[in-house]
C-alpha atoms as a PDB file:
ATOM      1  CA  UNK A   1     -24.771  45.140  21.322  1.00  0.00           C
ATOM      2  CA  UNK A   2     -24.410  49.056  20.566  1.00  0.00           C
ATOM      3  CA  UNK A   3     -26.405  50.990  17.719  1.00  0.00           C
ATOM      4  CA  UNK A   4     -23.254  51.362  16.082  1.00  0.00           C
ATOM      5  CA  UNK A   5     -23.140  47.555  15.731  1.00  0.00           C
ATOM      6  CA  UNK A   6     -26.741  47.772  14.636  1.00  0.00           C
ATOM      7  CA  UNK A   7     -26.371  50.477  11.946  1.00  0.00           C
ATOM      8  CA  UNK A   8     -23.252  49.307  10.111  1.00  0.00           C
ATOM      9  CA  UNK A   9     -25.020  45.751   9.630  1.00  0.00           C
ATOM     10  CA  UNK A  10     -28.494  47.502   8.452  1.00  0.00           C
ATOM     11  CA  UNK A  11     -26.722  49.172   5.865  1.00  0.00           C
ATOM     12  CA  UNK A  12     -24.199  46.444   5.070  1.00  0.00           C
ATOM     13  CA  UNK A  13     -27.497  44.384   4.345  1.00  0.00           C
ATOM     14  CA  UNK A  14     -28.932  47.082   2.425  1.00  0.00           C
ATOM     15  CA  UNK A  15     -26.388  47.059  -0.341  1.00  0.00           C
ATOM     16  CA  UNK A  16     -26.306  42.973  -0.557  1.00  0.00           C
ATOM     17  CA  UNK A  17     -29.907  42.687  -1.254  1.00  0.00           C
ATOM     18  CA  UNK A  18     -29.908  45.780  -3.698  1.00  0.00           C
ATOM     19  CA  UNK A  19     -26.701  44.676  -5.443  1.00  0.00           C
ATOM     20  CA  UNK A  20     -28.295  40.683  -5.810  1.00  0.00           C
ATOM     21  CA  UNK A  21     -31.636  42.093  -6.801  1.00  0.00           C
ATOM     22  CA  UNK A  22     -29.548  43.918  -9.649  1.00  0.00           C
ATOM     23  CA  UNK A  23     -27.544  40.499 -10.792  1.00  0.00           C
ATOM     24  CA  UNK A  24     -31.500  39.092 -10.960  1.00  0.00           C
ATOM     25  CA  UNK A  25     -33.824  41.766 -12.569  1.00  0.00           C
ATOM     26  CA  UNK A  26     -30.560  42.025 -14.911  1.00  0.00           C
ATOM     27  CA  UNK A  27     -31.732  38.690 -16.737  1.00  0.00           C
ATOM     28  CA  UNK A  28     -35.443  39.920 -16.927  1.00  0.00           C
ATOM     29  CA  UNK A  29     -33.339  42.956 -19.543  1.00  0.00           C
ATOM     30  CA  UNK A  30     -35.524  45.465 -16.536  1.00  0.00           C
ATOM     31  CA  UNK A  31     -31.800  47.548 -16.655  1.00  0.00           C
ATOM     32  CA  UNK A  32     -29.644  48.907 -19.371  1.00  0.00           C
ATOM     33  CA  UNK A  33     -25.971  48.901 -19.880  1.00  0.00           C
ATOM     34  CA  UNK A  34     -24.107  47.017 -17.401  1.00  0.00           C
ATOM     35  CA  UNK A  35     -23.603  47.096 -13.848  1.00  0.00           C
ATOM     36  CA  UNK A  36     -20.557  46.299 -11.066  1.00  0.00           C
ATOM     37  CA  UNK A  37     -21.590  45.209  -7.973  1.00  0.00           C
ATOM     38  CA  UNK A  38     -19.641  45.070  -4.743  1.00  0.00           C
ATOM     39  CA  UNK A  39     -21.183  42.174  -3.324  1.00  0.00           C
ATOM     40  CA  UNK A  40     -18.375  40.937  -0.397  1.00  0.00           C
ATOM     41  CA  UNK A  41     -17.171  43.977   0.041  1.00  0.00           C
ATOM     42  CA  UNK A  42     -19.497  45.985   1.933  1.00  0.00           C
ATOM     43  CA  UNK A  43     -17.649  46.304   5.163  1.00  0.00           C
ATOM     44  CA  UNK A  44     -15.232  49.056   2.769  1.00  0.00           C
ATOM     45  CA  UNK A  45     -17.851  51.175   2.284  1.00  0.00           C
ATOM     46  CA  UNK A  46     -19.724  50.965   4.911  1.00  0.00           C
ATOM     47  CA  UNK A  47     -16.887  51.259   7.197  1.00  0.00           C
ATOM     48  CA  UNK A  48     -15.651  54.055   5.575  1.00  0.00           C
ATOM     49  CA  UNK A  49     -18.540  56.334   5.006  1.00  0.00           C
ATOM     50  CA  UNK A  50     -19.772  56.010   8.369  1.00  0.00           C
ATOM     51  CA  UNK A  51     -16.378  58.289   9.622  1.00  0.00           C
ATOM     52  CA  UNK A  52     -17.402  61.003   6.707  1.00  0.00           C
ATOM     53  CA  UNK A  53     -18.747  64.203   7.840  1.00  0.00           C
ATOM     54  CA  UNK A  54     -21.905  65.864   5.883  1.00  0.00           C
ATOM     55  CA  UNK A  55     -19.271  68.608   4.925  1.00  0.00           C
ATOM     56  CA  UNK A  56     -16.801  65.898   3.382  1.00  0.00           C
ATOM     57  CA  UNK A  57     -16.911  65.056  -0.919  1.00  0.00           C
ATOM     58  CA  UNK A  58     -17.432  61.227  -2.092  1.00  0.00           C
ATOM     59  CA  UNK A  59     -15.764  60.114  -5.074  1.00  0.00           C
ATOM     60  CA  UNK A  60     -16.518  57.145  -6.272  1.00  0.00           C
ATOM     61  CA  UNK A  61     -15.996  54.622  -9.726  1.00  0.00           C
ATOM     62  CA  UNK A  62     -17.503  51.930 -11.505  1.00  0.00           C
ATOM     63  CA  UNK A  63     -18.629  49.807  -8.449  1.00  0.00           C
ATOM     64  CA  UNK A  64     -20.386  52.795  -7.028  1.00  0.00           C
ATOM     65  CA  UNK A  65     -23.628  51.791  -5.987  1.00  0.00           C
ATOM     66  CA  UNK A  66     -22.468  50.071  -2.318  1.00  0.00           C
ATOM     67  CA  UNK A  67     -20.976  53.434  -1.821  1.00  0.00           C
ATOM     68  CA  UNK A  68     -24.066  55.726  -2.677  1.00  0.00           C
ATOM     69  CA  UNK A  69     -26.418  53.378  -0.529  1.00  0.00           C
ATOM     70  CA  UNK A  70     -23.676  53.727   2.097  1.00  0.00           C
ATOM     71  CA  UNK A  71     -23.869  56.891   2.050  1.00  0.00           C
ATOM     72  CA  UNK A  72     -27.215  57.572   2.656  1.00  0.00           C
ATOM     73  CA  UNK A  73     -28.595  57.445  -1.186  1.00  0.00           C
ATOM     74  CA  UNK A  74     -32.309  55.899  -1.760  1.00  0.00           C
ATOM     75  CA  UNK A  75     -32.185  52.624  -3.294  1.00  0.00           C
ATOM     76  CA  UNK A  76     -35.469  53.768  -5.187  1.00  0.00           C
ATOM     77  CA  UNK A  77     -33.957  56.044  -6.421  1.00  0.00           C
ATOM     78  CA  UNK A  78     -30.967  54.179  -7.401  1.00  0.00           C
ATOM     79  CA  UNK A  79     -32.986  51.450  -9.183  1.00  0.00           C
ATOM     80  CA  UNK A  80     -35.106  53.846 -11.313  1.00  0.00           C
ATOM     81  CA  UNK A  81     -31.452  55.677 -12.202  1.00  0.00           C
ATOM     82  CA  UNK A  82     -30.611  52.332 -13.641  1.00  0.00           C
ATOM     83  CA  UNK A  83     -33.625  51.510 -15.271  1.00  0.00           C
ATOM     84  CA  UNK A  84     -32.793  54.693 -17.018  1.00  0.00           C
ATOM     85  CA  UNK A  85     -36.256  56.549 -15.421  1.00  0.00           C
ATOM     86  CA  UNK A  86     -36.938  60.117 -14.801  1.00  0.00           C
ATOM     87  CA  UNK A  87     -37.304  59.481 -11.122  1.00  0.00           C
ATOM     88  CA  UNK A  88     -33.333  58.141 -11.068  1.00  0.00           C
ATOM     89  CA  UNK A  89     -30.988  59.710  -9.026  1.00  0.00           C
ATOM     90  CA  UNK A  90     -29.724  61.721 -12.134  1.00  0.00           C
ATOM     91  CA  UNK A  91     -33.024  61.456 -14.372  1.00  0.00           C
ATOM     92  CA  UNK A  92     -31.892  58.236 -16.034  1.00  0.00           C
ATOM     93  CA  UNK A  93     -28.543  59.825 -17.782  1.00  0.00           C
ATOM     94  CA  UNK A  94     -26.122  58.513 -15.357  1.00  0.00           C
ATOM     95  CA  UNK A  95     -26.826  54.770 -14.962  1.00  0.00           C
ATOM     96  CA  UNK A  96     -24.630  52.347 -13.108  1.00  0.00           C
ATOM     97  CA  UNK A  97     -21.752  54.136 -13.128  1.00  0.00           C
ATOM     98  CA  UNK A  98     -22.493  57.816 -13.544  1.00  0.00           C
ATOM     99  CA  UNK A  99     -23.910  58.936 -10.305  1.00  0.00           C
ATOM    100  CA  UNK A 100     -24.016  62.270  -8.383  1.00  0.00           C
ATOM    101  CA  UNK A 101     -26.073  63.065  -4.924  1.00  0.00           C
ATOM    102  CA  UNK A 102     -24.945  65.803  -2.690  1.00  0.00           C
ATOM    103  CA  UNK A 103     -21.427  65.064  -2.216  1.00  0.00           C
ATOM    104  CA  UNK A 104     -21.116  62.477  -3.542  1.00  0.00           C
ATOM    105  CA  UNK A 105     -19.695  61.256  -7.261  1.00  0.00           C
ATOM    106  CA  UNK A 106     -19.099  58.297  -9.515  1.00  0.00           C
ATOM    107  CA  UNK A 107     -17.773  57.797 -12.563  1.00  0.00           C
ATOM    108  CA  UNK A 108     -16.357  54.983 -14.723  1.00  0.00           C
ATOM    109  CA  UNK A 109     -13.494  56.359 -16.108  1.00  0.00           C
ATOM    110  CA  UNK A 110     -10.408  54.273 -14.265  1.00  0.00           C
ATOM    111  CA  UNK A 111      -7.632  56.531 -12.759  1.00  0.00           C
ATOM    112  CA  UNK A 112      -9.725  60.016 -13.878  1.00  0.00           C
ATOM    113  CA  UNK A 113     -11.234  59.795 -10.720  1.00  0.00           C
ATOM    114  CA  UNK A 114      -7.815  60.647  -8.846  1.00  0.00           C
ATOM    115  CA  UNK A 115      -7.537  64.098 -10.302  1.00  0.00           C
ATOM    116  CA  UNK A 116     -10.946  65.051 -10.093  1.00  0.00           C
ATOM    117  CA  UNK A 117     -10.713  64.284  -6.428  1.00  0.00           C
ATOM    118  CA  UNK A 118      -7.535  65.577  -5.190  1.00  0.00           C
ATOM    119  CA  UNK A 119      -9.420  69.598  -7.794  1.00  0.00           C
ATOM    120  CA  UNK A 120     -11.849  68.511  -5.208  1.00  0.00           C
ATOM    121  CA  UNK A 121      -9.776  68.577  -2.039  1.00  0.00           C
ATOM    122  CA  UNK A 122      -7.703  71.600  -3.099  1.00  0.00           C
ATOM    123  CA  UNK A 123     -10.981  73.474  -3.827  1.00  0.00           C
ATOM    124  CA  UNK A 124     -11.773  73.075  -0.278  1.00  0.00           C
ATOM    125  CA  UNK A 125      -8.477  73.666   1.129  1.00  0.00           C
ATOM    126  CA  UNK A 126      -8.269  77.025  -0.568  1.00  0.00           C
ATOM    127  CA  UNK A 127     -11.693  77.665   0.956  1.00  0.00           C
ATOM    128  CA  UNK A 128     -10.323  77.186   4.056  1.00  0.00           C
ATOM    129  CA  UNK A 129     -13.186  74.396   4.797  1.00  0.00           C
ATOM    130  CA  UNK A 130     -12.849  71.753   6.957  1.00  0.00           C
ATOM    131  CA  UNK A 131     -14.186  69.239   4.210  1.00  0.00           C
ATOM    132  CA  UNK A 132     -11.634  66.814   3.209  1.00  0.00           C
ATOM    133  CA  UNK A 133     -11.983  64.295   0.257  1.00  0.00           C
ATOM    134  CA  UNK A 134     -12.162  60.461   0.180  1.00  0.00           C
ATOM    135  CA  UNK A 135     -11.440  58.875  -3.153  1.00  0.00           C
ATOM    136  CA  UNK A 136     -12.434  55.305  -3.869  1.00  0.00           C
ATOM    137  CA  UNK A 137     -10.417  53.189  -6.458  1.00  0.00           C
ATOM    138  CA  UNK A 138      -9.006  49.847  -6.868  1.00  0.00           C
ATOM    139  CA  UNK A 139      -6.120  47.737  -7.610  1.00  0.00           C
ATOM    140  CA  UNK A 140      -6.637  47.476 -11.572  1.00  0.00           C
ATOM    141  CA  UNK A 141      -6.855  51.475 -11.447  1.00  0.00           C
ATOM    142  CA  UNK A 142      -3.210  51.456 -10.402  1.00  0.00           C
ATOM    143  CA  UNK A 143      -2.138  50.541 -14.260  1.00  0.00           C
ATOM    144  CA  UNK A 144      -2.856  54.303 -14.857  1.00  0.00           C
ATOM    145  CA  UNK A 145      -0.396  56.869 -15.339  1.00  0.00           C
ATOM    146  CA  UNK A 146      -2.832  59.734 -13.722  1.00  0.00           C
ATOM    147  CA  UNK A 147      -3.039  57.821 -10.888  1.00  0.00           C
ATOM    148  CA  UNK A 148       0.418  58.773 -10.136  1.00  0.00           C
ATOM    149  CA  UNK A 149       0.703  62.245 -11.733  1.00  0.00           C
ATOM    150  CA  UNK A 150      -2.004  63.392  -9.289  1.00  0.00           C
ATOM    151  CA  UNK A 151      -0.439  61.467  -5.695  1.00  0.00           C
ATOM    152  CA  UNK A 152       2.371  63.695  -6.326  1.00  0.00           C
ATOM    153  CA  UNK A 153       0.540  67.151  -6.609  1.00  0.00           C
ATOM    154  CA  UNK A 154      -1.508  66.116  -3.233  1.00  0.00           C
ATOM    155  CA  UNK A 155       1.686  65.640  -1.581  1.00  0.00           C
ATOM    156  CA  UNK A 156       3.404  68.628  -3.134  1.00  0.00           C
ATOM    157  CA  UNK A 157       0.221  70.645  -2.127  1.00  0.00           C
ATOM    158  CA  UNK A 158      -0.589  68.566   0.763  1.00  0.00           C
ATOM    159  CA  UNK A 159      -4.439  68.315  -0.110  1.00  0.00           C
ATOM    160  CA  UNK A 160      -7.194  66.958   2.482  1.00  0.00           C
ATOM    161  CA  UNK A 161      -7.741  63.714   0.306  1.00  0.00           C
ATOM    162  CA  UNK A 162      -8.091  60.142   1.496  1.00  0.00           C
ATOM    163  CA  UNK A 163      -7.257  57.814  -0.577  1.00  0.00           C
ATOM    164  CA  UNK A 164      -9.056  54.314  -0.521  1.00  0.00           C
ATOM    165  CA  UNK A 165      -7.677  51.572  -2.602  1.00  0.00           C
ATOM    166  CA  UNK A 166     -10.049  48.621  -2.596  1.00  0.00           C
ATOM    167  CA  UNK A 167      -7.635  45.676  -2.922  1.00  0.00           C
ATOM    168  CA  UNK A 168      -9.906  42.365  -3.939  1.00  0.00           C
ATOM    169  CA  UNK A 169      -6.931  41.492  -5.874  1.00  0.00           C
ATOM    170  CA  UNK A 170      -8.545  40.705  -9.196  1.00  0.00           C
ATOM    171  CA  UNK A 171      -8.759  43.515 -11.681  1.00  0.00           C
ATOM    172  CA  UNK A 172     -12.175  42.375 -13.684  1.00  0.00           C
ATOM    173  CA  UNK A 173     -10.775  38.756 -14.493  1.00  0.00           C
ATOM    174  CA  UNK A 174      -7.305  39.075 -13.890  1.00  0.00           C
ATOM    175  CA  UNK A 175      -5.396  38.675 -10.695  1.00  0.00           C
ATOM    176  CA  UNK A 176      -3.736  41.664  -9.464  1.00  0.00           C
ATOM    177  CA  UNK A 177      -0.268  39.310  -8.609  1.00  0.00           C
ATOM    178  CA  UNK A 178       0.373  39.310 -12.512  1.00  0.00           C
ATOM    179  CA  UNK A 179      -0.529  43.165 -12.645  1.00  0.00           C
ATOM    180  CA  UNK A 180       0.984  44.679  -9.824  1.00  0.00           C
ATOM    181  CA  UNK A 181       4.546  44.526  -8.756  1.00  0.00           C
ATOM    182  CA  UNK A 182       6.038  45.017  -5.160  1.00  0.00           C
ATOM    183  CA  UNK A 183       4.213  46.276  -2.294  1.00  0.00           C
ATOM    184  CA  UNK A 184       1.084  48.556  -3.168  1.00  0.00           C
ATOM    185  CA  UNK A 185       1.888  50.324   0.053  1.00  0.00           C
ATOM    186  CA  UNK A 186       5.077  51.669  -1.425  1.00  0.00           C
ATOM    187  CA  UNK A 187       3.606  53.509  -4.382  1.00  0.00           C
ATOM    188  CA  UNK A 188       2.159  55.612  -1.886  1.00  0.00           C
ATOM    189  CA  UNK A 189       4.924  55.853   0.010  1.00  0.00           C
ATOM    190  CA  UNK A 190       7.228  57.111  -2.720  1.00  0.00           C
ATOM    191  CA  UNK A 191       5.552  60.478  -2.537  1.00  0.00           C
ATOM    192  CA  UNK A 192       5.614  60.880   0.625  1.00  0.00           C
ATOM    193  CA  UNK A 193       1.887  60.236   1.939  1.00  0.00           C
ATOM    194  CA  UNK A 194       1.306  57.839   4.900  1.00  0.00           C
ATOM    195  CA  UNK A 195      -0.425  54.920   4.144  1.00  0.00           C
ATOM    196  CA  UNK A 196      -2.150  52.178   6.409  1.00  0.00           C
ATOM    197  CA  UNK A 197      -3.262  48.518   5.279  1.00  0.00           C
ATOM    198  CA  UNK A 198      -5.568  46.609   6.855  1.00  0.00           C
ATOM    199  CA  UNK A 199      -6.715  42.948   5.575  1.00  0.00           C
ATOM    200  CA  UNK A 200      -9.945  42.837   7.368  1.00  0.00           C
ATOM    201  CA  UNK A 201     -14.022  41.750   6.190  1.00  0.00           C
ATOM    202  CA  UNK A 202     -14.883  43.452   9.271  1.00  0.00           C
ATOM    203  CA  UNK A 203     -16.725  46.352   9.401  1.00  0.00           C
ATOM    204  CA  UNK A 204     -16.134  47.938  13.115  1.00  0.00           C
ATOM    205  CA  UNK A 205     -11.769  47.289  12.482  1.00  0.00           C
ATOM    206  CA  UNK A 206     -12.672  49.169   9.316  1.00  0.00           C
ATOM    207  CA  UNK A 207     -14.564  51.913  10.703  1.00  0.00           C
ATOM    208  CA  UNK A 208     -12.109  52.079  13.519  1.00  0.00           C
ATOM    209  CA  UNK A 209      -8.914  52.909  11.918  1.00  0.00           C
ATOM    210  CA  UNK A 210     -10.932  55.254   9.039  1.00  0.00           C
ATOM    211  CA  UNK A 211     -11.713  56.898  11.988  1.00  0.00           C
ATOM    212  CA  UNK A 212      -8.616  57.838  13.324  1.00  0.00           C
ATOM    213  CA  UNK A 213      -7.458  58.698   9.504  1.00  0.00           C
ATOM    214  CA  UNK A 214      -9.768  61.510   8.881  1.00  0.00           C
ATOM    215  CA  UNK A 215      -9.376  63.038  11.998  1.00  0.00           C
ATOM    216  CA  UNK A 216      -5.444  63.097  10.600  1.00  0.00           C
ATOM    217  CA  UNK A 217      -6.281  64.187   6.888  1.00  0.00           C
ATOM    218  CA  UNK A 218      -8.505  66.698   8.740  1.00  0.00           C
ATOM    219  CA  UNK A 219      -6.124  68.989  11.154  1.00  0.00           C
ATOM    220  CA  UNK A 220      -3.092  67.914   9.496  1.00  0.00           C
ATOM    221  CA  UNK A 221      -4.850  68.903   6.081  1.00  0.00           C
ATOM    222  CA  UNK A 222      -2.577  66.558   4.088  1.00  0.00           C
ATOM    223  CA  UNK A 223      -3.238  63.536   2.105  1.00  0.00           C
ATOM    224  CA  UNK A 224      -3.400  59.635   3.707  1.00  0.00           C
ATOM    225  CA  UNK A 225      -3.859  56.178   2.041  1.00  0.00           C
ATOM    226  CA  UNK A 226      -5.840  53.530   3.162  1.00  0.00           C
ATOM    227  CA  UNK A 227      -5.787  49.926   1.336  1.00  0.00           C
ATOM    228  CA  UNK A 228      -8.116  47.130   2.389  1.00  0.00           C
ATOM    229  CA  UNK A 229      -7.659  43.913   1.230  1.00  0.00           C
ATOM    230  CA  UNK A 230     -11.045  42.878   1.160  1.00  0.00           C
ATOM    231  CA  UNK A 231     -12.972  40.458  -0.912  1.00  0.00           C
ATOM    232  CA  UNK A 232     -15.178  40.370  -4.338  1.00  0.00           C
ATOM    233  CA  UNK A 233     -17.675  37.819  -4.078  1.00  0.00           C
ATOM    234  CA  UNK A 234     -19.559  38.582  -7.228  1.00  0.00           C
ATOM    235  CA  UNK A 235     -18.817  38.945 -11.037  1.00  0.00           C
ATOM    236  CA  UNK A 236     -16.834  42.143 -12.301  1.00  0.00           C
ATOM    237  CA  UNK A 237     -20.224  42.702 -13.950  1.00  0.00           C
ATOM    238  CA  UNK A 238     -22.924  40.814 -14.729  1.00  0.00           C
ATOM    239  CA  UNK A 239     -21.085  37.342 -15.230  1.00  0.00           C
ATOM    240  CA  UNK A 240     -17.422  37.159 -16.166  1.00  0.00           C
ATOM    241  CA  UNK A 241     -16.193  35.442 -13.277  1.00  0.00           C
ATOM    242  CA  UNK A 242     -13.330  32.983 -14.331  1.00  0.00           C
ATOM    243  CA  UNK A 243     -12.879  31.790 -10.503  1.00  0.00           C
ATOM    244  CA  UNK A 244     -14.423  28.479  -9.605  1.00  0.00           C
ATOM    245  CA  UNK A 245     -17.293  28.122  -7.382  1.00  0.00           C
ATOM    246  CA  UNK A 246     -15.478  26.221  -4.471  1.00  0.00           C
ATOM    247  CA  UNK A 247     -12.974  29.082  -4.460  1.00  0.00           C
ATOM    248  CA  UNK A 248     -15.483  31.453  -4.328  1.00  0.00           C
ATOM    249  CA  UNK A 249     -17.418  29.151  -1.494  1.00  0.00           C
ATOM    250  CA  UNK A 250     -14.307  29.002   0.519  1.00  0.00           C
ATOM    251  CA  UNK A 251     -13.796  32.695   0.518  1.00  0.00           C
ATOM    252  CA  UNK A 252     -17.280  33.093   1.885  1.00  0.00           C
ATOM    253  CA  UNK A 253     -16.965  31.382   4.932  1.00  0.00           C
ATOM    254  CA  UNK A 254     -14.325  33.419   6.393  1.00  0.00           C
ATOM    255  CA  UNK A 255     -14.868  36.295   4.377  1.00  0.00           C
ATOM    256  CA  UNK A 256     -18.517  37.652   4.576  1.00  0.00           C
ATOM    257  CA  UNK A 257     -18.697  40.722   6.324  1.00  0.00           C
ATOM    258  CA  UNK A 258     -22.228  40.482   7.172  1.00  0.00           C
ATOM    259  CA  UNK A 259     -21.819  37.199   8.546  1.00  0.00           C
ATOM    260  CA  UNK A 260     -19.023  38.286  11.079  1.00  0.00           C
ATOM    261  CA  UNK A 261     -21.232  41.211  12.023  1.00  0.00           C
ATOM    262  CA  UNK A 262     -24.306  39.504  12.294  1.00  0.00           C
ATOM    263  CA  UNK A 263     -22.367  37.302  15.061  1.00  0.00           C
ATOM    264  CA  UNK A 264     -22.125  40.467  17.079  1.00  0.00           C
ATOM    265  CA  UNK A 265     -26.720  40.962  17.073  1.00  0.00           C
ATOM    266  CA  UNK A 266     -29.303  38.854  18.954  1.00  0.00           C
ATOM    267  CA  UNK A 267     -30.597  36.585  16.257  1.00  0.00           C
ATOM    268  CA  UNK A 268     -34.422  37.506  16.494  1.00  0.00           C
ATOM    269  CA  UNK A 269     -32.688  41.552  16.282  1.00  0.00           C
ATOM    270  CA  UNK A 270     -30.905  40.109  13.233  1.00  0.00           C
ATOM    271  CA  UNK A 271     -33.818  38.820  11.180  1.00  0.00           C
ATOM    272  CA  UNK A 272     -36.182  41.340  11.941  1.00  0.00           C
ATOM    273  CA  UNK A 273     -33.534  43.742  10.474  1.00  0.00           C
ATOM    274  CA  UNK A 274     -33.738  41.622   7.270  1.00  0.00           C
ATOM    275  CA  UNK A 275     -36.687  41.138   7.023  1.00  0.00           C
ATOM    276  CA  UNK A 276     -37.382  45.362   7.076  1.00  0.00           C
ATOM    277  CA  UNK A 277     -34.544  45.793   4.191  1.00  0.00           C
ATOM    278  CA  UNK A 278     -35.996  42.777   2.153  1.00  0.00           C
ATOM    279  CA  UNK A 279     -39.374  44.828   2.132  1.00  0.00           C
ATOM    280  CA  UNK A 280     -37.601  47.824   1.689  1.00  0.00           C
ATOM    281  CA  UNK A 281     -35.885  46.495  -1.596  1.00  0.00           C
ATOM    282  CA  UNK A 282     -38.953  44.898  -2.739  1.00  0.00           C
ATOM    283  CA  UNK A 283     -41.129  48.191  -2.455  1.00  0.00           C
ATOM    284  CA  UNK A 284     -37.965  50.322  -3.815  1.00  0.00           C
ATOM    285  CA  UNK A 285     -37.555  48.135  -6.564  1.00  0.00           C
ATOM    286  CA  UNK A 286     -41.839  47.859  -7.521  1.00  0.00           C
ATOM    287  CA  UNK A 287     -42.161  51.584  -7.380  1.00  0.00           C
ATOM    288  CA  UNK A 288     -39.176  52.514 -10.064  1.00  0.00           C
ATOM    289  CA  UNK A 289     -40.631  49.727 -11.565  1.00  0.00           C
ATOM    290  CA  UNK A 290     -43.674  51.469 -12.197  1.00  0.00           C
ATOM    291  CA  UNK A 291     -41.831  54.810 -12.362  1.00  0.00           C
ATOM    292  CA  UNK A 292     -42.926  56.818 -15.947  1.00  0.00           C
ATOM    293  CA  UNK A 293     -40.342  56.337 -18.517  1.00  0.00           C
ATOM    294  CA  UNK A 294     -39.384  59.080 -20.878  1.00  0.00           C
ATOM    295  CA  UNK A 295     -41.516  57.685 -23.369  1.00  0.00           C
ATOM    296  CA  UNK A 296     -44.592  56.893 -21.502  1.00  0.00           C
ATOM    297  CA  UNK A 297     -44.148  61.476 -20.581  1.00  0.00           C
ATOM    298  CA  UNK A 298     -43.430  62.444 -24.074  1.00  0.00           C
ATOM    299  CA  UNK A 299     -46.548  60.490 -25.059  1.00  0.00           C
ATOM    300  CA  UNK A 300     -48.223  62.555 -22.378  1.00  0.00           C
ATOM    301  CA  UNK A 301     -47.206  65.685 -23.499  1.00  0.00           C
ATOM    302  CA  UNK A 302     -48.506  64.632 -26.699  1.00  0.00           C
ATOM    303  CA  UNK A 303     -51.785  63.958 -25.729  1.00  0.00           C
ATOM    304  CA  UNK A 304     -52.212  67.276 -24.368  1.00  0.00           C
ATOM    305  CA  UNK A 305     -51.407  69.178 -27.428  1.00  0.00           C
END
């Protein structure tokens, strides 16, 4: 066993427990608005972000929060941000959705993301940094127009952006075979800009070939798609899952990217891991929950006048 194999798995683990401590304190009505978790497919961002440079731009969407943690974000923070706190990564404004950390950036708006990425990656370029761009989106983002519009300007001004399409092949309830036709692949291809596809849960083929893509979209300074077909194990949001429980089952068992790469650590290595990011959760979560709220500050403030 390497670190590497270590380190993916801590902070594969890291975003399962935060994401099913989210589905849970959701029912207590602790959080506001609504929430996406990516619960099954943690290898994607895990094994993505790991390859990123501190110099390279995150953009993420609506199922953002596996990414932030991914990337390094506190999960504190991150639960105080959706309990709409002061303390939250952007004082409680953002929420679920609306996130932004150093380089990195979420936002909810389906397809938008593209162009705001590939400003992103030409801002850089034109800098004449070595940063390059990775853009997260899914399947169901592929219905928009923009999506399109803004593959052709990175190929036209061959832009340092990755591209990471996040196939789980079910666009909130709908499956993506009665949404998308022909080969997703070829979309890309159509302008012009490489494209890999891997079908994998596991996080070191992931973080192998994203390796070997940003080192192209770096020196060749041109754009590069990546699709994984991975898995969604949870709800779109907080519970409209029409798929049936022994589908769902089934897909776990060969599926779970924490189980394949907990087959690669020691077992007693393994649970002492989990144990450390179940307390870790636990304290996160306690101290945003007893994070001041705006209202408990204004009152404050008013006390003092």
């Amino acid at each position: 066993m390497t670190d590497q194999v270590l380190t993916l798995y801590s902070k594969m683990i890291l975003i399962r427990r935060f994401e099913e401590k989210v589905l849970s304190a959701f029912k207590e009505g602790v959080f506001h608005g609504t929430t996406h978790t990516s619960i099954g497919q943690e290898a994607d961002a895990v094994g993505v972000i790991s390859q990123l440079g501190q110099e390279d731009i995150i953009v993420s969407n609506h199922r953002c929060h596996g990414h932030f943690l991914a990337y390094g974000g506190s999960p504190r923070a991150l639960f105080a941000e959706l309990m709409g706190k002061p303390t939250g990564v952007c004082g409680g404004r953002g929420g679920s959705q609306h996130l932004h950390w150093r380089n990195f950036y979420s936002n909810g708006i389906q397809g938008g993301i593209m162009p705001m990425a590939a400003g992103m990656a030409l801002a850089e370029k034109t800098k004449n940094a070595q940063a390059i761009t990775a853009v997260f989106i899914g399947d169901g983002t592929l219905g928009q127009g923009v999506v399109y519009e803004t593959l052709n300007m990175a190929s036209l001004w061959s832009l340092p952006l990755l591209v990471v399409l996040e196939n789980n092949h079910i666009a909130q309830t709908t499956p993506s075979e009665i949404t998308v036709s022909g080969k997703i692949a070829d979309r890309f291809k159509a302008f012009g800009i490489p494209t890999e596809e891997i079908n994998s849960s596991d996080v070191m083929a992931i973080s192998g070939l994203v390796g070997r893509l940003i080192a192209d979209v770096r020196y060749y300074q041109r754009p590069q798609a990546l699709i994984i077909d991975t898995v969604r194990f949870g709800p779109h949001s907080k519970g409209d899952d029409t798929r049936s429980q022994e589908d769902l089952q089934a897909l776990m068992k060969t599926r779970d990217p924490l189980s394949i790469q907990a087959s690669r650590i020691p077992q007693n290595v393994r649970e002492g891991v989990d144990r450390e990011v179940e307390t870790l959760i636990e304290k996160s979560y306690q101290e945003a929950l007893n994070d001041p709220d705006y209202d408990s500050l204004r009152g404050a403030v008013g006390e003092m006048k």
